[in-house]
Protein backbone atom coordinates (compact mmCIF):
# COMPACT_ATOMS: atom_id res chain seq x y z
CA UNK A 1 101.46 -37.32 167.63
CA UNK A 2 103.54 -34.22 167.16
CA UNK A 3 101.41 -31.46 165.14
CA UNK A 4 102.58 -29.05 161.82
CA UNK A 5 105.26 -31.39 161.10
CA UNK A 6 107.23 -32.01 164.24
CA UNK A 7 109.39 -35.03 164.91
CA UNK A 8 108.13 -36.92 167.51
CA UNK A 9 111.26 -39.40 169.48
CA UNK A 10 109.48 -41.59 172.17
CA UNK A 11 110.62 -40.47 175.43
CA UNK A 12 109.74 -42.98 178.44
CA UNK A 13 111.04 -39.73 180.42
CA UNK A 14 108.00 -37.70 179.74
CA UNK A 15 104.01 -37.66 181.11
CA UNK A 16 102.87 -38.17 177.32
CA UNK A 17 106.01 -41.18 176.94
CA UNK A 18 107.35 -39.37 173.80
CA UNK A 19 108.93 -35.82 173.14
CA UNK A 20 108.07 -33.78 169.37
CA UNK A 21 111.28 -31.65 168.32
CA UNK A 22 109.37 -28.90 166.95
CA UNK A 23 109.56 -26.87 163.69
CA UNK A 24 110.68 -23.28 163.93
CA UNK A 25 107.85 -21.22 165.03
CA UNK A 26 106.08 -23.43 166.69
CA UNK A 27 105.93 -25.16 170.29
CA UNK A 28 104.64 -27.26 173.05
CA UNK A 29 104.40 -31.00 174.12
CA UNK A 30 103.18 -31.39 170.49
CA UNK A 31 103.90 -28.11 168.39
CA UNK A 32 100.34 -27.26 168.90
CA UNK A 33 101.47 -23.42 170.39
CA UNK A 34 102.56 -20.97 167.76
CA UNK A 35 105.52 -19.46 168.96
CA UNK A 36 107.22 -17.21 166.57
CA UNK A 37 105.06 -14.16 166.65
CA UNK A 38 104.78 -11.57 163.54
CA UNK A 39 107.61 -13.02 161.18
CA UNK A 40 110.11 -10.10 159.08
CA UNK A 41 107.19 -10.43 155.86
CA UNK A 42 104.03 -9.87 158.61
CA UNK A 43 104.96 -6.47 159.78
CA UNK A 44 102.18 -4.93 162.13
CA UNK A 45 100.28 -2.01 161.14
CA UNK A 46 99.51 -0.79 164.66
CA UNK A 47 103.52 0.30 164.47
CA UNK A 48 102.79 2.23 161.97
CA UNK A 49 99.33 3.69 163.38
CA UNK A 50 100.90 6.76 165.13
CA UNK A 51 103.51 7.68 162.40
CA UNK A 52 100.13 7.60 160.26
CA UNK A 53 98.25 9.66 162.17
CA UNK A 54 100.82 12.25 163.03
CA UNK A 55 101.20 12.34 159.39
CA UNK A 56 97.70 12.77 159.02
CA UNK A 57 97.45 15.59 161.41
CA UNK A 58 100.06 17.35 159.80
CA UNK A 59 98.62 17.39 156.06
CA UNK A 60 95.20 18.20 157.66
CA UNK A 61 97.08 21.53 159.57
CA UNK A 62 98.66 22.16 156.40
CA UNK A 63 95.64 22.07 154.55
CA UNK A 64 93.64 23.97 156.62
CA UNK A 65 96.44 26.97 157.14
CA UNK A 66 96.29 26.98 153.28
CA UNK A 67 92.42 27.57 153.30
CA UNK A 68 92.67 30.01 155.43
CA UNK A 69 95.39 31.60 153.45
CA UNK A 70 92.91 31.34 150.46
CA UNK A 71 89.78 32.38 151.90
CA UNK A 72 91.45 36.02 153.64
CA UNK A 73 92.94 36.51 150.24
CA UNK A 74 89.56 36.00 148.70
CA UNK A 75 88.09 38.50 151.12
CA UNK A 76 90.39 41.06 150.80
CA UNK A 77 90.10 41.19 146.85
CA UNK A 78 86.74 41.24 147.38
CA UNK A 79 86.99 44.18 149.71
CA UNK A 80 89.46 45.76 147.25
CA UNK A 81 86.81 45.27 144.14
CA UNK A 82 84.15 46.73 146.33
CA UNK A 83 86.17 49.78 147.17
CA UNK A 84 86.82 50.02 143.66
CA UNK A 85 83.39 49.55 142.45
CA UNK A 86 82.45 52.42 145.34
CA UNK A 87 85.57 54.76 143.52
CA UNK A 88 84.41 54.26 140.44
CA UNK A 89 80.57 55.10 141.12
CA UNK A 90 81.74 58.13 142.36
CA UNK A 91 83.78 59.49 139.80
CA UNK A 92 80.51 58.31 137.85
CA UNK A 93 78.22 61.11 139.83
CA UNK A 94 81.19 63.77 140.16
CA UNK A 95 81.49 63.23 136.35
CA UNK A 96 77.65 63.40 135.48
CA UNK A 97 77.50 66.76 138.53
CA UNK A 98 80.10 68.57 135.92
CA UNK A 99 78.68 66.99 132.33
CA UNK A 100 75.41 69.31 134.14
CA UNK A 101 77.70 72.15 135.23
CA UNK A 102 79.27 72.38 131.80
CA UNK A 103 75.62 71.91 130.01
CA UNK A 104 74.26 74.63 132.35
CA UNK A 105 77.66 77.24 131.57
CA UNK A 106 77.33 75.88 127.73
CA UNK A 107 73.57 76.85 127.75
CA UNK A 108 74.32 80.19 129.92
CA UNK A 109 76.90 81.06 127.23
CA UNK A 110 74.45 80.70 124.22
CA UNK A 111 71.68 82.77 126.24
CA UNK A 112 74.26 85.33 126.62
CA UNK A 113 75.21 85.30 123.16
CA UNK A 114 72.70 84.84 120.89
């Protein structure tokens, strides 16, 4: 009469004429009710839901203030090799404007002495 193993004494006292002392964890008329709840090895993971999450939220701030980090130092090397690429193709032309000066004096010196 009494369910997951309880001991069942009659009992001319009770509705049902017996009574079930019940194993731990469990209750009822006949230890039909489960009682104990989450035991110390069945832990819920909705406790840990907001520590995960907060976690989660963190790393993804992290992350993303890192890639931001990255991307502005990205851009302003890029700028920088731009504005070094724009340096450098002018020294190019004020180099070639005096390689043209210099050819014109060099070929103004030979006309003058022949």
């Amino acid at each position: 009469l009494c369910s997951y193993h309880g001991t069942c004494a009659d009992d001319n006292t009770t509705a049902l004429g017996y009574t079930c002392a019940c194993n731990p964890g469990r209750g009822g008329p006949s230890c039909e009710t489960d009682v104990a709840g989450p035991t110390s090895t069945t832990v819920p993971l909705v406790k840990y839901l907001p520590a995960a999450l907060a976690g989660l939220a963190v790393i993804a701030l992290v992350a993303g203030l890192f890639y931001r980090r990255v991307r502005r130092r990205q851009n302003e090397l890029h700028y920088r090799l731009l504005e070094t690429e724009n340096e450098a193709a002018a020294s190019q032309q004020q180099l070639a404007e005096m390689r043209k000066t210099w050819e014109i004096e060099a070929a103004d010196l030979v006309l003058l002495n022949p």
